[in-house]
Protein backbone atom coordinates (compact mmCIF):
# COMPACT_ATOMS: atom_id res chain seq x y z
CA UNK A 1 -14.34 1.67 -18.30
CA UNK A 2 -10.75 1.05 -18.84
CA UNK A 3 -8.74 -1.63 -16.39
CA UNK A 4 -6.06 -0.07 -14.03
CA UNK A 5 -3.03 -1.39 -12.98
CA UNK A 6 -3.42 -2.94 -9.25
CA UNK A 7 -1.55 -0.31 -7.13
CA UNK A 8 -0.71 -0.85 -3.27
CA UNK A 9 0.64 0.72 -0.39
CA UNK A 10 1.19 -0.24 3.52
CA UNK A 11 1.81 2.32 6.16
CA UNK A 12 4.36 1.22 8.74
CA UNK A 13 5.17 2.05 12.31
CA UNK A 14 8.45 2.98 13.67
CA UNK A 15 9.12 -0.47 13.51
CA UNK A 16 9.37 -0.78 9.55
CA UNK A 17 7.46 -3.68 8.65
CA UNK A 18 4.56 -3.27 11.12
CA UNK A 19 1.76 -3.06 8.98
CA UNK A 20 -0.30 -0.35 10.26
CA UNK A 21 -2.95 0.48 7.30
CA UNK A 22 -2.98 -0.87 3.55
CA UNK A 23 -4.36 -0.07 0.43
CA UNK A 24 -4.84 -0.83 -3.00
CA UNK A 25 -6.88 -0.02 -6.21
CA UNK A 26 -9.23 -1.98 -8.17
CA UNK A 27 -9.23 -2.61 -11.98
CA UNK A 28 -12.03 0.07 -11.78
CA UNK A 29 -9.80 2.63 -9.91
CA UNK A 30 -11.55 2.63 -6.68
CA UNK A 31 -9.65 2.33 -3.63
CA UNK A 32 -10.02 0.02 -0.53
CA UNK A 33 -7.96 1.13 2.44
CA UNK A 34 -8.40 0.09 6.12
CA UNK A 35 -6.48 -0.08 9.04
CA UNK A 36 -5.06 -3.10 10.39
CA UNK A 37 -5.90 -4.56 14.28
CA UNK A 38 -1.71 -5.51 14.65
CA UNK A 39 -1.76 -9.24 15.98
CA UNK A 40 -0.93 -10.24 19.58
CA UNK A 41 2.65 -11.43 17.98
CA UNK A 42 3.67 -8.41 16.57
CA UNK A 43 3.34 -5.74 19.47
CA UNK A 44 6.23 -6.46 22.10
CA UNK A 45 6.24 -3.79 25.13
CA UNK A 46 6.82 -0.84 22.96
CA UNK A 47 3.44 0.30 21.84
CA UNK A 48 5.80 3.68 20.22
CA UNK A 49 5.98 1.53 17.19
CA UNK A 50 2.36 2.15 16.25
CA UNK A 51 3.17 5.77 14.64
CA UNK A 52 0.23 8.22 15.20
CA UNK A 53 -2.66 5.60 15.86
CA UNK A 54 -3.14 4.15 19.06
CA UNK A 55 -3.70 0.51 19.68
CA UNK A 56 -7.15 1.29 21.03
CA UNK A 57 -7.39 3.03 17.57
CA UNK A 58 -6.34 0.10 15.30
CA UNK A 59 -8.50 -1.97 17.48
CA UNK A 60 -11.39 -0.86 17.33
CA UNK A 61 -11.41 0.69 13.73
CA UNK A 62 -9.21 -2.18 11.95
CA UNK A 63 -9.59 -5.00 10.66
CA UNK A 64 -7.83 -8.02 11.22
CA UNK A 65 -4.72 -9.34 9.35
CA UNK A 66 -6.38 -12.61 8.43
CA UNK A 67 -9.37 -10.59 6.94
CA UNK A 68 -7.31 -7.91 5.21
CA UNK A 69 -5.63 -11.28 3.56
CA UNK A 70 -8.75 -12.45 2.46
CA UNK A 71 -9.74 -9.52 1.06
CA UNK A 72 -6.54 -8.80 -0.89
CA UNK A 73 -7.01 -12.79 -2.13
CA UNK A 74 -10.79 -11.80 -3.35
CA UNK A 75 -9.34 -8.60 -5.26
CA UNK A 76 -5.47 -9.40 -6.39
CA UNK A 77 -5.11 -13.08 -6.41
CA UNK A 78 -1.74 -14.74 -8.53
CA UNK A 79 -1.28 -10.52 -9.36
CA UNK A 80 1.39 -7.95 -9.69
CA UNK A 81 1.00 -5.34 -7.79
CA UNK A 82 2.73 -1.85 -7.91
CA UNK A 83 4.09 0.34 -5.36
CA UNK A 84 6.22 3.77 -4.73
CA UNK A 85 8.36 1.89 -1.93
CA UNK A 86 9.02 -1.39 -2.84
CA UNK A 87 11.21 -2.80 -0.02
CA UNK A 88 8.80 -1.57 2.78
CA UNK A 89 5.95 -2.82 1.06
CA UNK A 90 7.28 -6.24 0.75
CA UNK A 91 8.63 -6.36 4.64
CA UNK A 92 5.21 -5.46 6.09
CA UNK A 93 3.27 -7.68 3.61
CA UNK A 94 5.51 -10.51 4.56
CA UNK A 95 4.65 -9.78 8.13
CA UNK A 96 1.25 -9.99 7.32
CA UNK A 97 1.18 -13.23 5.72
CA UNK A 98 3.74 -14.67 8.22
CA UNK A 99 1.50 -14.52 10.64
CA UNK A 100 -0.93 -17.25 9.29
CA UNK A 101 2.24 -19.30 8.21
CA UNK A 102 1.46 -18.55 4.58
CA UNK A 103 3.56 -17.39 1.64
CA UNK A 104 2.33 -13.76 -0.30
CA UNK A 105 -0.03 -14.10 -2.95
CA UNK A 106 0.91 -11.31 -4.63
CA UNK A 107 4.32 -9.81 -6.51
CA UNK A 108 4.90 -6.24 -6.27
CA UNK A 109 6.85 -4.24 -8.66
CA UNK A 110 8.06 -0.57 -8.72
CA UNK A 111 5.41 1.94 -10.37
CA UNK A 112 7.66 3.56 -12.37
CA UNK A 113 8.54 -0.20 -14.40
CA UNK A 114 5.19 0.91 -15.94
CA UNK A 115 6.47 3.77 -17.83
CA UNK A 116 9.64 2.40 -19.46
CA UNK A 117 9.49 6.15 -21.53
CA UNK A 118 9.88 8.22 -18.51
CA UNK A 119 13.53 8.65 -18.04
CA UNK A 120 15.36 7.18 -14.27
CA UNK A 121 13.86 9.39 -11.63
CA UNK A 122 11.36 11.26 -13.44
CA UNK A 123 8.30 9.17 -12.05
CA UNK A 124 9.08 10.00 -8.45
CA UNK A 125 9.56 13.70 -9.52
CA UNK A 126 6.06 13.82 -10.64
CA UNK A 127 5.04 11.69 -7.80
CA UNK A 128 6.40 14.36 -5.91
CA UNK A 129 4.91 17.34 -7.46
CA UNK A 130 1.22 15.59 -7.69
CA UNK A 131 1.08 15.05 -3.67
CA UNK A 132 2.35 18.44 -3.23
CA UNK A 133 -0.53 19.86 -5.43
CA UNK A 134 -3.00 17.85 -4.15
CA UNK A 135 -2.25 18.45 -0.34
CA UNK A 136 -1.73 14.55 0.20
CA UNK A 137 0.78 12.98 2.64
CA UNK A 138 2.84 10.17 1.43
CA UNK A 139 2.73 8.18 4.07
CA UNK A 140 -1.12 7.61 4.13
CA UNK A 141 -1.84 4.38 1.96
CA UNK A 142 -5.01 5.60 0.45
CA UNK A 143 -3.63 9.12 -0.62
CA UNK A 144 -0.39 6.73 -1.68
CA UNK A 145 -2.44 5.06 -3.82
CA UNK A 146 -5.00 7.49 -5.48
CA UNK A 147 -1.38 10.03 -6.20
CA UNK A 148 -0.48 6.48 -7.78
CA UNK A 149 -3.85 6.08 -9.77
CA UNK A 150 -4.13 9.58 -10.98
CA UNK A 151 -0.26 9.90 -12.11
CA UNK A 152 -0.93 6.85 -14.13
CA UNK A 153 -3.89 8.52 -16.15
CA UNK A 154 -2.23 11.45 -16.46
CA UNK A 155 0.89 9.48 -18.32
CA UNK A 156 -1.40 7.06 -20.22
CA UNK A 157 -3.36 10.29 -21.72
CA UNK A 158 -0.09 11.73 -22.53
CA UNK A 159 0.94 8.65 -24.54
């Protein structure tokens, strides 16, 4: 079974680096996703910022950040990791690891570095066009990721 690139993705709340959900793929292209329990820290009196989930939601169905760290450390360790949005990635990631006083174990890059053939641009374009085929919603981490996965076996059998 061939070894895929480690792909990620954090959904955010109104609040931009509020880390809401994550995912990621593994070298065998499965895909973890979960959402995260926000720590006491990051919620101030405007609950708003939690997008469509409610706190009881992430509560009771997340995960918390310290075990969503762990878990990225079992599967990623000293790794690059590649992402669609780069910036917001980063912010919510470093929120993440903030938290526990500790720095990211993980780089990310842009997806489309992985395709130095694909002229500026193009990536996203076919980004675009595979979500709107497959129904998926960019801002859901694990449809993030496997639009991600999928685009990047579609280019390598092109190659």
């Amino acid at each position: 079974m061939a070894d895929f690139p480690g792909f990620i993705a954090v959904e955010t709340g109104d609040d931009d680096n509020l880390p809401l959900a994550i995912a990621w793929t593994l070298a065998d292209g499965r895909v973890k996703h979960t959402l995260i329990q926000p720590d006491d820290g990051w919620l101030d009196d405007e609950l708003n910022a939690l997008g469509g989930y409610s706190l009881e939601e992430l509560e009771s169905l997340g995960v918390s950040p310290l075990d969503v760290i762990r878990e990225l450390e079992n599967d990623h360790f000293s790794a690059t990791l590649f992402t669609a949005g780069i910036s917001d990635d980063e912010a919510a990631l470093s929120r993440l690891f903030d938290t526990f006083g500790m720095d990211p174990f993980v780089e990310l890059a842009p997806a489309e570095s992985l395709y130095p053939q694909l002229s500026p641009g193009v990536w996203f374009r076919l980004r675009g066009e595979l979500f709107g085929e497959l129904g998926f919603e960019p801002l859901r981490p694990e449809q993030e990721v496997q639009v991600m996965l999928m685009l990047h076996q579609r280019l390598s059998e092109a190659e």
